[in-house]
Protein backbone atom coordinates (compact mmCIF):
# COMPACT_ATOMS: atom_id res chain seq x y z
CA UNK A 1 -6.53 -5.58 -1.13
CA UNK A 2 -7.74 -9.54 -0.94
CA UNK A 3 -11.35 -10.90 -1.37
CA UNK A 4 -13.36 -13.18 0.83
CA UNK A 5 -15.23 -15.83 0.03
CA UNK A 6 -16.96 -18.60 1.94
CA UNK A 7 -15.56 -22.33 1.87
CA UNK A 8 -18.64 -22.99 0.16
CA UNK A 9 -18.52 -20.08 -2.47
CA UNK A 10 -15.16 -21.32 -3.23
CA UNK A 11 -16.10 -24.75 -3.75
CA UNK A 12 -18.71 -24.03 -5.87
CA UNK A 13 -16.43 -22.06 -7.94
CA UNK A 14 -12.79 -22.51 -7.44
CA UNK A 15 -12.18 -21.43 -10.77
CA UNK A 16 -13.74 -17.75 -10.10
CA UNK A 17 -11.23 -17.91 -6.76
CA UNK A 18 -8.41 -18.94 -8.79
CA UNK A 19 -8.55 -16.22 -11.44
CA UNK A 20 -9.44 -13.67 -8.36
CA UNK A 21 -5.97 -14.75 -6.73
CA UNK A 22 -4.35 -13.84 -9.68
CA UNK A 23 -4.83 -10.15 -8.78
CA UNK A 24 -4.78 -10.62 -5.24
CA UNK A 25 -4.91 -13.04 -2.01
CA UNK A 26 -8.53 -14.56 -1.57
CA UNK A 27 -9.30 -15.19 1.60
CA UNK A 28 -11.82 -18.61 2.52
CA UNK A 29 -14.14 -18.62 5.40
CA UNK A 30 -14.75 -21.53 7.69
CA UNK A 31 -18.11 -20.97 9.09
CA UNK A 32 -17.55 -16.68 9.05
CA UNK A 33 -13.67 -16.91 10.60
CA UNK A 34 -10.93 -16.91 8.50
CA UNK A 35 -9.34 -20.36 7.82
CA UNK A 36 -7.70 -20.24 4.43
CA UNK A 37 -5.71 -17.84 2.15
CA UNK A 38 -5.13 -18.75 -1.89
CA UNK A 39 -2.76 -16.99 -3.80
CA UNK A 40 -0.52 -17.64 -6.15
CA UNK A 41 2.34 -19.67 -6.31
CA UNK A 42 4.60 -16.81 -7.54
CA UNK A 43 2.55 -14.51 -4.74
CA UNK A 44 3.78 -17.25 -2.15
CA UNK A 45 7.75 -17.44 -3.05
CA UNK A 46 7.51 -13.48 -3.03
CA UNK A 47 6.46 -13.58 0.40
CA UNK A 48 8.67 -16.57 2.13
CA UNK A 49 11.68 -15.73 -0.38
CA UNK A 50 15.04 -15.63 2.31
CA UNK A 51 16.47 -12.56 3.38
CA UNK A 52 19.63 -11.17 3.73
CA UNK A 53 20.07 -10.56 7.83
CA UNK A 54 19.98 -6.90 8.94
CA UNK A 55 23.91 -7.10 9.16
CA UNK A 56 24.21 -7.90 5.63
CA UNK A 57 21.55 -4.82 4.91
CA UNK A 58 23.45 -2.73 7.24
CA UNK A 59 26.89 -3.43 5.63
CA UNK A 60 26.20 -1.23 2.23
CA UNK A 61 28.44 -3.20 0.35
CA UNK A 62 30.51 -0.50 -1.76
CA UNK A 63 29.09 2.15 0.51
CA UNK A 64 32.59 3.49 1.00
CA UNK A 65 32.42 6.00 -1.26
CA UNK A 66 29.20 7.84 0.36
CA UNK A 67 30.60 10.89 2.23
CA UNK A 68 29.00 11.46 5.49
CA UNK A 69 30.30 14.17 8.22
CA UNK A 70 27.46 15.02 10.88
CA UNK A 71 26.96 17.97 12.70
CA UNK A 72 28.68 18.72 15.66
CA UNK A 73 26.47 19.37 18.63
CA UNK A 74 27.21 22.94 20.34
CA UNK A 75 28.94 22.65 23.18
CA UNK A 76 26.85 22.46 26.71
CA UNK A 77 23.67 20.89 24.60
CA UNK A 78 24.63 17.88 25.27
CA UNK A 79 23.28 16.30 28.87
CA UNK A 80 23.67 13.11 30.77
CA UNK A 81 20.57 11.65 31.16
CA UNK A 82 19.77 10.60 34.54
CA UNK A 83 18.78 6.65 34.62
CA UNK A 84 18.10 6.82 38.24
């Protein structure tokens, strides 16, 4: 959910924006297009905190233990596919 207001709402009333970026991203208009977002600063390090690479995610550190044994295809189900 986000709310938008014009450049000149908001500078008319940036306190109203601020409070309204509290609960979500507020969106500011240049001349009807979108030009500006104001959120939070808390909001903001959420979004562009670093993460961990899909290797790392992949890894399940201490995943070990999980037993996993799939099931076996039956036997002439399985077909080459042809790339050609």
């Amino acid at each position: 959910m986000s709310e938008t207001v014009s450049s000149r709402e908001f500078n008319q009333n940036i306190s109203r924006a601020k409070k309204a970026a509290e609960e979500h991203p507020v969106i500011i208009t240049d001349r009807g297009k979108p030009s500006h977002v104001l959120m939070t600063y808390e909001h903001y390090n959420r979004l562009t905190a670093p993460r961990g690479s899909i290797v790392d995610s992949l890894g399940m550190q201490g995943g070990e233990d999980i037993e996993f044994e799939p099931a076996r295809l039956p036997s002439g189900k399985l077909r080459i596919p042809d790339l050609f």
